[in-house]
N, C-alpha and C. Protein backbone atom coordinates (compact mmCIF):
# COMPACT_ATOMS: atom_id res chain seq x y z
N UNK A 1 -31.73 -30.40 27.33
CA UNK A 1 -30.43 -31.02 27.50
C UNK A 1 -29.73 -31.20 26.15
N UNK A 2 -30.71 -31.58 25.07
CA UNK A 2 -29.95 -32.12 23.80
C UNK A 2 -29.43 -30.40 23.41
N UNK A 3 -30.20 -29.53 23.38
CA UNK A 3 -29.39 -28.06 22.79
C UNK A 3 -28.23 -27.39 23.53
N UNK A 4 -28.14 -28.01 24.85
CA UNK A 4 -27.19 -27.39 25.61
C UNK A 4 -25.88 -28.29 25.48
N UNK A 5 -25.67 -29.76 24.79
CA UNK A 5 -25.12 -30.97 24.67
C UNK A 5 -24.51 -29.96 23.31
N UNK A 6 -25.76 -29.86 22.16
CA UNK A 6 -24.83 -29.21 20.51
C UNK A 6 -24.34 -27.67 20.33
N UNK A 7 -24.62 -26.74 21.96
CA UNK A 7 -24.12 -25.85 21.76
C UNK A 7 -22.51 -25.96 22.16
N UNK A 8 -22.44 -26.78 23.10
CA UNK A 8 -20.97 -26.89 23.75
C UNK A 8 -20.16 -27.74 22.80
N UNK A 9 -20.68 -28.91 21.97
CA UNK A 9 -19.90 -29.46 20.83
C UNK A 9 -19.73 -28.73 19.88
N UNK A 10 -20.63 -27.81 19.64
CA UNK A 10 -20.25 -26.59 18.42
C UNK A 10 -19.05 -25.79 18.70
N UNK A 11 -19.01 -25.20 20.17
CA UNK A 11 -18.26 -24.27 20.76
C UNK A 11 -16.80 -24.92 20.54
N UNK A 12 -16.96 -25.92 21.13
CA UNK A 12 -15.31 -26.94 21.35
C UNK A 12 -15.08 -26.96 19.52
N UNK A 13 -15.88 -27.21 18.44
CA UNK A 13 -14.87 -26.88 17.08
C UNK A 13 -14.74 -26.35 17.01
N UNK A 14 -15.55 -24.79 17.25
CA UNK A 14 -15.11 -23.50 16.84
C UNK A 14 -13.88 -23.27 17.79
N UNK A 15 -13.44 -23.43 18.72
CA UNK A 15 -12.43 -23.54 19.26
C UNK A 15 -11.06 -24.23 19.04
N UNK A 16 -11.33 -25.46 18.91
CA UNK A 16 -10.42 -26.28 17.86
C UNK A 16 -9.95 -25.72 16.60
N UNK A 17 -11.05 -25.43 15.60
CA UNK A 17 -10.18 -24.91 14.53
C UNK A 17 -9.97 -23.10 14.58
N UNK A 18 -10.00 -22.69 15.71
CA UNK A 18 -9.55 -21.44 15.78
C UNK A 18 -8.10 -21.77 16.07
N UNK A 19 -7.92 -22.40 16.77
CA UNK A 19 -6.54 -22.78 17.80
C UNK A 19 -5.55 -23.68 16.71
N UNK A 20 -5.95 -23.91 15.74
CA UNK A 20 -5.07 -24.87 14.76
C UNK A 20 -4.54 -23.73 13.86
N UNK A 21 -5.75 -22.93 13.35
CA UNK A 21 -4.84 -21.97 12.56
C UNK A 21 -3.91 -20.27 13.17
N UNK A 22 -4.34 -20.46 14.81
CA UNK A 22 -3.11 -19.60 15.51
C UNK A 22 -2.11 -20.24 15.39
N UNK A 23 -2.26 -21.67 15.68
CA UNK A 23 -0.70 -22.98 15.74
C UNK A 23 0.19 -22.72 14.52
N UNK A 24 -0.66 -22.41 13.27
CA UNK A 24 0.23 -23.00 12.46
C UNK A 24 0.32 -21.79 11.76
N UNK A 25 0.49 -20.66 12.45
CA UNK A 25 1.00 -19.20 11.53
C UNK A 25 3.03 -19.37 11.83
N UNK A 26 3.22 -18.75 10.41
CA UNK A 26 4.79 -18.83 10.68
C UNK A 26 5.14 -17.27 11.29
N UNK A 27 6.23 -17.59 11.65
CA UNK A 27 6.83 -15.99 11.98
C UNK A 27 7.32 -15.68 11.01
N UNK A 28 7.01 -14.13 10.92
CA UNK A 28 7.35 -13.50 9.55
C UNK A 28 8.48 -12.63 10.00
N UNK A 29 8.45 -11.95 11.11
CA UNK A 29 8.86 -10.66 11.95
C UNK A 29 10.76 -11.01 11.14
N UNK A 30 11.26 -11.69 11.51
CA UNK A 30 12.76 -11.52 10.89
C UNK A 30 12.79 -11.50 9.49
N UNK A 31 12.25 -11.94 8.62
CA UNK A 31 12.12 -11.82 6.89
C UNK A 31 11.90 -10.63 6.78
N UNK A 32 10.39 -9.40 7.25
CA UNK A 32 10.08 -8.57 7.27
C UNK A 32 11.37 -7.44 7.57
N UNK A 33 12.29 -7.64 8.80
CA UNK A 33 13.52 -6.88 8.90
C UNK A 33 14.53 -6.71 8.15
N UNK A 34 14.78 -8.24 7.52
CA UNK A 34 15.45 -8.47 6.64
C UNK A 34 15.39 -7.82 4.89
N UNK A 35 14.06 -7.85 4.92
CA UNK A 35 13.50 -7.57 3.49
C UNK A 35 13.29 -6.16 3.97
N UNK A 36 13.10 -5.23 4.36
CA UNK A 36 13.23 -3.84 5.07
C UNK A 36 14.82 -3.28 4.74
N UNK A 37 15.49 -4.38 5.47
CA UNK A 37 16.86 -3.54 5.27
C UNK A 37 17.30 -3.38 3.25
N UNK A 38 17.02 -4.70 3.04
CA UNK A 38 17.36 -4.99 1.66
C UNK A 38 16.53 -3.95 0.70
N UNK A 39 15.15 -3.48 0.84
CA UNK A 39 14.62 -2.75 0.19
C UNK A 39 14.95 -1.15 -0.01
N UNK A 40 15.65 -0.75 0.88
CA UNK A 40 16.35 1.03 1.19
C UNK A 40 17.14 1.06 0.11
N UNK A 41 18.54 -0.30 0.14
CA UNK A 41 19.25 -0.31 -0.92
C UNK A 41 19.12 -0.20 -1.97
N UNK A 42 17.84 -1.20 -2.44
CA UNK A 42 17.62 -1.46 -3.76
C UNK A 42 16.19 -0.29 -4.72
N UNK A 43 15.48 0.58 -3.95
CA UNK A 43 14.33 1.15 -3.93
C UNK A 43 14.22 2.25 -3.52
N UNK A 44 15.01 3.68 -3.82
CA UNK A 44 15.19 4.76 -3.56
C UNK A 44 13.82 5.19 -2.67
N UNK A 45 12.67 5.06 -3.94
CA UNK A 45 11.83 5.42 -3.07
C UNK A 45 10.84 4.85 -2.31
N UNK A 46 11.45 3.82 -1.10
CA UNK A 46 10.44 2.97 -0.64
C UNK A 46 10.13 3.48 0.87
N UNK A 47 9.31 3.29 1.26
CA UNK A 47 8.50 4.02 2.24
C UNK A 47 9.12 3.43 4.17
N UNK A 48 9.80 3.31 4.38
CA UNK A 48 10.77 2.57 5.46
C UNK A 48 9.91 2.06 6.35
N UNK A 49 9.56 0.82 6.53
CA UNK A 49 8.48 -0.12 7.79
C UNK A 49 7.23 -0.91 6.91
N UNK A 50 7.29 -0.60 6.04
CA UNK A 50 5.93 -0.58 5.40
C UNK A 50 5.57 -1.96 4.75
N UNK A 51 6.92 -3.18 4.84
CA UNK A 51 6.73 -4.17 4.42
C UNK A 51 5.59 -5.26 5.29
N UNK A 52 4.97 -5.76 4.65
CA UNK A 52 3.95 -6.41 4.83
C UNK A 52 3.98 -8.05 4.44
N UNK A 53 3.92 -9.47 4.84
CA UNK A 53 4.49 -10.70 4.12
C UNK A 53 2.86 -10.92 4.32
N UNK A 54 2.50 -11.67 3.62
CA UNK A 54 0.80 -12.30 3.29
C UNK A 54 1.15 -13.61 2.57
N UNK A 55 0.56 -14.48 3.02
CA UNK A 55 0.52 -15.51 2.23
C UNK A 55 1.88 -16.34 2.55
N UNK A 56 2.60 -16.50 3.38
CA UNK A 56 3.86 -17.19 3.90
C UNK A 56 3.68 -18.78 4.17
N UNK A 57 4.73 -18.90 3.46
CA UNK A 57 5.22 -20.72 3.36
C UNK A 57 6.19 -20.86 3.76
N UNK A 58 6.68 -22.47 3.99
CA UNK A 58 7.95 -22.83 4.59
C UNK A 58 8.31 -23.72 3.81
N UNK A 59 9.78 -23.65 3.17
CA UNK A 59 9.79 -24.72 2.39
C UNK A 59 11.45 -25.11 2.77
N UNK A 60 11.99 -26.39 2.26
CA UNK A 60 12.78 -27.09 3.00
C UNK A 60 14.21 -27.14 1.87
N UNK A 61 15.34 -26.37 1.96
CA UNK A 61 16.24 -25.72 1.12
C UNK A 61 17.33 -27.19 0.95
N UNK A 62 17.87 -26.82 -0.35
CA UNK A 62 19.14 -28.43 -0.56
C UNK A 62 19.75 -28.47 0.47
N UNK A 63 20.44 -27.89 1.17
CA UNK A 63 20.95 -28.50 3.05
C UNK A 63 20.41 -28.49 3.98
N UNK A 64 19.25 -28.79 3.95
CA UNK A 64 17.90 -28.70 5.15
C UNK A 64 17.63 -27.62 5.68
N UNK A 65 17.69 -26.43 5.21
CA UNK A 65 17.73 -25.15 5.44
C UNK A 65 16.14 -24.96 5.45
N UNK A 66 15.52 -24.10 6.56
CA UNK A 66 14.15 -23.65 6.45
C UNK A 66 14.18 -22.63 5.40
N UNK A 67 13.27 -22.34 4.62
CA UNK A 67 13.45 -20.98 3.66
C UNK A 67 11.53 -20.70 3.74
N UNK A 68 11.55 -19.40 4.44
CA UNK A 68 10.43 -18.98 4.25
C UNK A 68 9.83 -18.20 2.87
N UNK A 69 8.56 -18.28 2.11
CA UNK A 69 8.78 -17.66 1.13
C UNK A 69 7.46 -16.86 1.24
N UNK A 70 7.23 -15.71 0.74
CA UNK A 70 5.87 -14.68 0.62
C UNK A 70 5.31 -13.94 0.16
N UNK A 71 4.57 -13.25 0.13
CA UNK A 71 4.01 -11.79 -0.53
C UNK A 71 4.65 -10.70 -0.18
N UNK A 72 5.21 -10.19 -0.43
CA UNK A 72 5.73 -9.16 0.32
C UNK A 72 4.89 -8.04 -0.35
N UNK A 73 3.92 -6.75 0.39
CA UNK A 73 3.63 -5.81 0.31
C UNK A 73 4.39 -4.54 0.44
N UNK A 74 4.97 -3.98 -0.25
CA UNK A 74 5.54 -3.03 -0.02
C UNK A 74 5.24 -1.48 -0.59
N UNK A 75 4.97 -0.33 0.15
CA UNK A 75 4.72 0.99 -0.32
C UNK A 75 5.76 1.68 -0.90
N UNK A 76 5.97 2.59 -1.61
CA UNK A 76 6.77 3.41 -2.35
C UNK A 76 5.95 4.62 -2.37
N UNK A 77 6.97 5.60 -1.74
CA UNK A 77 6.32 6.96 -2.07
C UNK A 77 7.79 8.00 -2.77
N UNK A 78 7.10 8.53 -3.89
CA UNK A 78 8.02 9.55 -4.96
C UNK A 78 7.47 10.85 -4.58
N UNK A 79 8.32 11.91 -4.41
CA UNK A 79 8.08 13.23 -4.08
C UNK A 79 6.86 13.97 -3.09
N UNK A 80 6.70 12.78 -2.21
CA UNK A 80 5.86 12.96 -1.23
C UNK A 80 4.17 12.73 -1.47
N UNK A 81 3.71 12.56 -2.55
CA UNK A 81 2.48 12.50 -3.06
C UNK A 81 2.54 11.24 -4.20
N UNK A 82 3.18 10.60 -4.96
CA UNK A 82 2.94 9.75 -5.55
C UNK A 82 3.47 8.24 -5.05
N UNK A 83 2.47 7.60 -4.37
CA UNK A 83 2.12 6.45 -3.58
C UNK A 83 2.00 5.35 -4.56
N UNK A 84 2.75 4.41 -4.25
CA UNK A 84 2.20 3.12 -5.08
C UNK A 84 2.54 2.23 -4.16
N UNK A 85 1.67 0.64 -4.12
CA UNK A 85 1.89 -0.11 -3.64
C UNK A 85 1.86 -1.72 -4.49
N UNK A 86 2.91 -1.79 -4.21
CA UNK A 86 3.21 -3.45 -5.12
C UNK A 86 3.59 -4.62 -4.17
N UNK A 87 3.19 -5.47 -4.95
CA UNK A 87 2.93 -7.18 -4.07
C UNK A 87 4.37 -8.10 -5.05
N UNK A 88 5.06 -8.06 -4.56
CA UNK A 88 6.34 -9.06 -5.26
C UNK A 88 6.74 -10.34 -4.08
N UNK A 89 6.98 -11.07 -4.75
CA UNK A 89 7.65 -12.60 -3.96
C UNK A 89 9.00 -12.63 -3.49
N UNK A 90 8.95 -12.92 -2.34
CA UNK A 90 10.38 -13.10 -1.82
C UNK A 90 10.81 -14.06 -0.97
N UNK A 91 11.77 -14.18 -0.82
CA UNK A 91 12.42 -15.57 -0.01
C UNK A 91 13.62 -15.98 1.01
N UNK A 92 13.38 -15.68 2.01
CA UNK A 92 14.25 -15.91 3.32
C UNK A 92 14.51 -17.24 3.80
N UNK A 93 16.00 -17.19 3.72
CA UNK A 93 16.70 -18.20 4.36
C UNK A 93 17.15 -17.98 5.80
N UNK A 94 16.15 -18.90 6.98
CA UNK A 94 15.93 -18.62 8.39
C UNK A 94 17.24 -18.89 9.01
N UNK A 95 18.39 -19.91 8.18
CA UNK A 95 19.45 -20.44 9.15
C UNK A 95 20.82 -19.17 8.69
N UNK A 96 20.57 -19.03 7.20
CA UNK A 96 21.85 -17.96 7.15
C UNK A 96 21.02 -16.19 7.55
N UNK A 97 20.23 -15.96 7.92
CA UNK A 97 19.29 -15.05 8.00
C UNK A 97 19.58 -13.49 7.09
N UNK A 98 19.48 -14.24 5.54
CA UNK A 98 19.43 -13.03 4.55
C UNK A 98 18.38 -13.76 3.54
N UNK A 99 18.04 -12.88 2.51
CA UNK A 99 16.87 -12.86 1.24
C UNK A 99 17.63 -13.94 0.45
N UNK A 100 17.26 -14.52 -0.20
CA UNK A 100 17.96 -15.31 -1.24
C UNK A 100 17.55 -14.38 -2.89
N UNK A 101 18.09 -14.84 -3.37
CA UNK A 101 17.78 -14.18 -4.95
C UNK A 101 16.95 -15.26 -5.92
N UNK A 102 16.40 -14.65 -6.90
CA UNK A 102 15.78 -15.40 -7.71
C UNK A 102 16.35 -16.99 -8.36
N UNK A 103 17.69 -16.49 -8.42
CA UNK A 103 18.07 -18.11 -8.97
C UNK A 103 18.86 -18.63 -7.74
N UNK A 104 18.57 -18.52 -6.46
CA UNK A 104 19.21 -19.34 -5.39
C UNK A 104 17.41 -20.13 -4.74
N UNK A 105 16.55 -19.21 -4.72
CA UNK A 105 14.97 -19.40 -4.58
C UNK A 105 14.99 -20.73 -6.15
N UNK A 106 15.04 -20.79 -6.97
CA UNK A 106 14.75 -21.46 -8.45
C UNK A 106 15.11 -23.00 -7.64
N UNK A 107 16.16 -23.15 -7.00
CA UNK A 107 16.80 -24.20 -6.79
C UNK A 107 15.88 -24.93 -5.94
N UNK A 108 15.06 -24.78 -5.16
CA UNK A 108 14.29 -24.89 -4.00
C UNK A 108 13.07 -25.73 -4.60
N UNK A 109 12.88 -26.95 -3.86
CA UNK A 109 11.74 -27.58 -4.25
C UNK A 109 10.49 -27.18 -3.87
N UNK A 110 9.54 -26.67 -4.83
CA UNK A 110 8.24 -26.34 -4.39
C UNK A 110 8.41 -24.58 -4.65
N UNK A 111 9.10 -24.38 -5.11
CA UNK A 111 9.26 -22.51 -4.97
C UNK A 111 8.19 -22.18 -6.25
N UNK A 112 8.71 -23.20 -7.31
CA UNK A 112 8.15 -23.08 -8.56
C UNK A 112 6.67 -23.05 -9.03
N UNK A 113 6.16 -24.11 -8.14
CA UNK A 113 4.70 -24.28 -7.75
C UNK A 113 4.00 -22.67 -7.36
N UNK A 114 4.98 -22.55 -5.82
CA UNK A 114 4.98 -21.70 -5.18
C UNK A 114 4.09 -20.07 -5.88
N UNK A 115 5.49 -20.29 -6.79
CA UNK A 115 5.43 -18.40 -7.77
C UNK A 115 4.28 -18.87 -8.73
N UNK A 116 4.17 -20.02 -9.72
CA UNK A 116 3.13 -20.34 -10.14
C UNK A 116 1.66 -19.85 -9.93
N UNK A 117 1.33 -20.47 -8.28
CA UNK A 117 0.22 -20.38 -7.84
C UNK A 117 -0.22 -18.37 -7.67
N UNK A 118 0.49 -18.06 -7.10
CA UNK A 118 0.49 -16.88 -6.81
C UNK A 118 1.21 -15.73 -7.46
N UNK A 119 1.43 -16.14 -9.06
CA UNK A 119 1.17 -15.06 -9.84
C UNK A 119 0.28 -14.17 -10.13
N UNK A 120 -0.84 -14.35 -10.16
CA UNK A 120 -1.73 -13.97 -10.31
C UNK A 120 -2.13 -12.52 -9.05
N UNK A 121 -1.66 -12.94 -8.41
CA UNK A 121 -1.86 -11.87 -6.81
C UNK A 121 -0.69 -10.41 -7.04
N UNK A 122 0.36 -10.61 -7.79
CA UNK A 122 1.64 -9.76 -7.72
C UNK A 122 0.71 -8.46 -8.75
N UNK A 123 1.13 -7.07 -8.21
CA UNK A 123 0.59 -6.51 -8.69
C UNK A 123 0.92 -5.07 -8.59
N UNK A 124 0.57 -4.01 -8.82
CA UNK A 124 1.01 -2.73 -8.78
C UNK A 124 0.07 -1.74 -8.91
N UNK A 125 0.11 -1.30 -7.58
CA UNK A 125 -1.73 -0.51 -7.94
C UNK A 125 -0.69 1.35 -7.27
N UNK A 126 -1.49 2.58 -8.01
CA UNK A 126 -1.13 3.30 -7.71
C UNK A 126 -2.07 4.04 -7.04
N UNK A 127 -1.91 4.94 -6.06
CA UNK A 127 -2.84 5.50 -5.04
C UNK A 127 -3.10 7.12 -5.96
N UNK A 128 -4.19 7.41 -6.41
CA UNK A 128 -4.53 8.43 -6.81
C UNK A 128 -5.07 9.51 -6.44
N UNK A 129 -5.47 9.53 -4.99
CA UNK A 129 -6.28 10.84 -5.09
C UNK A 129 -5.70 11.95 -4.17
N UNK A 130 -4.44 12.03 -3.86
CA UNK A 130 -3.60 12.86 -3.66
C UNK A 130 -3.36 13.70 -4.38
N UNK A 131 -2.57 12.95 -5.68
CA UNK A 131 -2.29 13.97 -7.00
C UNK A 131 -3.33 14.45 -7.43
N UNK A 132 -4.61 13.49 -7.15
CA UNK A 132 -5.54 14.24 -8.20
C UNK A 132 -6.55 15.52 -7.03
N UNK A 133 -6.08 15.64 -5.42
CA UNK A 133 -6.39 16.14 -5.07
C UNK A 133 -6.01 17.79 -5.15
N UNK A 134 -4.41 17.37 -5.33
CA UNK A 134 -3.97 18.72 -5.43
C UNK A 134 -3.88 19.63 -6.43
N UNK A 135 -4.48 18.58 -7.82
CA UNK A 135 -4.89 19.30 -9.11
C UNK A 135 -5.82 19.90 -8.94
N UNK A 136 -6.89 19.60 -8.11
CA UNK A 136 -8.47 20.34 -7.76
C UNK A 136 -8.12 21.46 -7.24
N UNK A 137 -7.05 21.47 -6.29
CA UNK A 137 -6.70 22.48 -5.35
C UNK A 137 -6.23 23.50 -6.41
N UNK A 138 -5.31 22.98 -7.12
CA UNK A 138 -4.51 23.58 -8.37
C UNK A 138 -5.71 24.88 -9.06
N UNK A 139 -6.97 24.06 -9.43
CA UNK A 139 -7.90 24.93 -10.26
C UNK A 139 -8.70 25.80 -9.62
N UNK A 140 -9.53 25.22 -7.87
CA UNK A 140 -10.26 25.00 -7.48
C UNK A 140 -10.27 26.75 -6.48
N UNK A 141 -8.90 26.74 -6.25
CA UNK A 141 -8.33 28.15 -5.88
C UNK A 141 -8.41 29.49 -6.04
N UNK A 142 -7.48 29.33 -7.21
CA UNK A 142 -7.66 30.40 -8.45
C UNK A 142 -9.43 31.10 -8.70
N UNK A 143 -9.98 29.81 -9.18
CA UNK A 143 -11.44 30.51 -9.32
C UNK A 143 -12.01 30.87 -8.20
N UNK A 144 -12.24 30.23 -7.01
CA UNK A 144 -12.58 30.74 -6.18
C UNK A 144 -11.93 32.44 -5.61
N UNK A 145 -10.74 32.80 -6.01
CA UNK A 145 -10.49 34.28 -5.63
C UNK A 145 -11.06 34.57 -6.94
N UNK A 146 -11.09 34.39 -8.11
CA UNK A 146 -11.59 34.78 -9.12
C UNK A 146 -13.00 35.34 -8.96
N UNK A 147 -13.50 34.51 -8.59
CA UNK A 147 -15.43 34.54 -8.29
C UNK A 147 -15.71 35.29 -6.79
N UNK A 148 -15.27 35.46 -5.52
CA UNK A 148 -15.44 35.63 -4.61
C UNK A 148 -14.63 36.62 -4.25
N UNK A 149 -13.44 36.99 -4.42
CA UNK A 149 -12.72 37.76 -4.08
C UNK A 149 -12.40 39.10 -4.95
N UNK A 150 -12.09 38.78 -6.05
CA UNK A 150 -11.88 40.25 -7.22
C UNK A 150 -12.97 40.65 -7.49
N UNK A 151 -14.67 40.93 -7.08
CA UNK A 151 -15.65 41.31 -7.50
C UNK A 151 -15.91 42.08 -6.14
N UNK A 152 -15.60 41.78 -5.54
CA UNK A 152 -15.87 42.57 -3.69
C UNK A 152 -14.64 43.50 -3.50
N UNK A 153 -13.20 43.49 -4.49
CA UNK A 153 -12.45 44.58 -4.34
C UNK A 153 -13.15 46.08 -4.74
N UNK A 154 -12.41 47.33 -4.60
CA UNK A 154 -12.27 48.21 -4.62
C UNK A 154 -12.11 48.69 -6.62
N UNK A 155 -13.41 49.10 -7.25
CA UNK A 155 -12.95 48.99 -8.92
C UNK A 155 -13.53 50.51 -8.96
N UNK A 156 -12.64 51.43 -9.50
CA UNK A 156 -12.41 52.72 -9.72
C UNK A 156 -13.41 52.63 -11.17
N UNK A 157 -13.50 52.26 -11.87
CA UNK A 157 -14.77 52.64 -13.14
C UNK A 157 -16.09 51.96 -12.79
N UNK A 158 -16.35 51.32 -11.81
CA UNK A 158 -17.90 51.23 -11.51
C UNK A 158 -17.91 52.46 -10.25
N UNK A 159 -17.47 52.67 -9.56
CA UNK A 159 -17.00 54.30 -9.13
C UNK A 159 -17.44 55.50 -9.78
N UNK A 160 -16.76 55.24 -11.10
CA UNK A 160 -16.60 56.79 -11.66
C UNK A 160 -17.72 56.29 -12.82
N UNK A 161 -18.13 55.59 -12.70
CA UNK A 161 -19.38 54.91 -14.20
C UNK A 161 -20.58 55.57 -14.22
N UNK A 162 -21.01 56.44 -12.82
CA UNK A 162 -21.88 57.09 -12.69
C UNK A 162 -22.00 58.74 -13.29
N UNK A 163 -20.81 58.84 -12.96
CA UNK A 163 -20.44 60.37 -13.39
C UNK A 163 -20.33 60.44 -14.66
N UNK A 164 -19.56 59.61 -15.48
CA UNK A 164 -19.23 59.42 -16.72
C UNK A 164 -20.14 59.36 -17.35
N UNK A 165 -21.24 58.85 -17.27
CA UNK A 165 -22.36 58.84 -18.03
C UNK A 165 -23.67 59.98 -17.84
N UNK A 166 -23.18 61.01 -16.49
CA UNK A 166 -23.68 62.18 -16.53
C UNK A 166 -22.94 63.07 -16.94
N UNK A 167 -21.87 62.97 -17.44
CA UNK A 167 -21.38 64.41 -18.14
C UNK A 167 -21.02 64.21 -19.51
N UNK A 168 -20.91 62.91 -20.03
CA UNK A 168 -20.33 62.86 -21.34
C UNK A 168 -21.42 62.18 -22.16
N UNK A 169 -22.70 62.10 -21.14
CA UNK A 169 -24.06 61.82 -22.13
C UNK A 169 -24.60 63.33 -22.55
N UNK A 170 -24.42 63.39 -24.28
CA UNK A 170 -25.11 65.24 -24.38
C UNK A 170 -26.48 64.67 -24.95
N UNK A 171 -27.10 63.88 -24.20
CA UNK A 171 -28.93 64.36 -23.91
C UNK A 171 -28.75 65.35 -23.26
């Protein structure tokens, strides 16, 4: 009785604090659209859908304005093969529903903390093994017809290499 009593009290927290942190996720989905549209403009080469918010707060703007603020993940791809992905901070205002800018975000109590804490996370990593795939391909090619292919053609002096050395040897 007592193990069947601490499996069901175990169950009910694990339940409880599963159900507190579904409660208290914010919606990202309109920032994400928002910061989508704004990124085409500003980011020739940014990868269209690809924004990602991690790490989202809510913080409370000088006219009681909700302002969500986040990670934003975003991909960039240049000439079809050079991929990078960078983590920058951004900040949506839910009641006028556009991005705010760095010194309209500055004004905001707690933003400062905010960028503070999570400097450390912003970052810029580049995806490499595309380019460096198609450099392999680049070398990897070539030698291979080099080695496999021009030695199995058709070569007129290993042909005639036989003869040549029976008529123009005067043993």
């Amino acid at each position: 009785m007592w193990q069947k009593s601490l499996a069901f009290v175990t169950a009910l927290f694990l339940a409880l604090s599963i159900g507190q942190s579904v409660f208290a996720a914010i919606d990202t989905s309109a920032m994400e659209k928002a910061l989508d549209e704004e990124l085409k403009s500003s980011h020739y080469d940014y990868k269209k859908g690809s924004v990602e918010i991690e790490d989202p707060k809510t913080f409370t703007g000088e006219k009681g304005e909700e302002i969500i603020g986040g990670i934003a993940v975003i991909e960039t791809v240049r000439d079809g093969i050079f991929i990078t992905i960078k983590r920058e901070i951004h900040f949506y205002n839910t009641e006028s529903k556009e991005m705010l800018t760095n010194a309209d975000a500055a004004k905001v109590d707690g933003v400062k903390e905010y960028i503070d804490k999570n400097s450390n996370n912003l970052q810029q990593k580049v995806v490499y093994w595309l380019p460096m795939l198609l450099m392999i391909l680049l070398i990897a090619v070539p030698a291979i017809v080099l080695y496999v292919v021009v030695p199995r053609l058709y070569s007129t002096s290993e042909y005639m290499n036989p003869i040549y050395e029976r008529n123009d040897n005067p043993r």
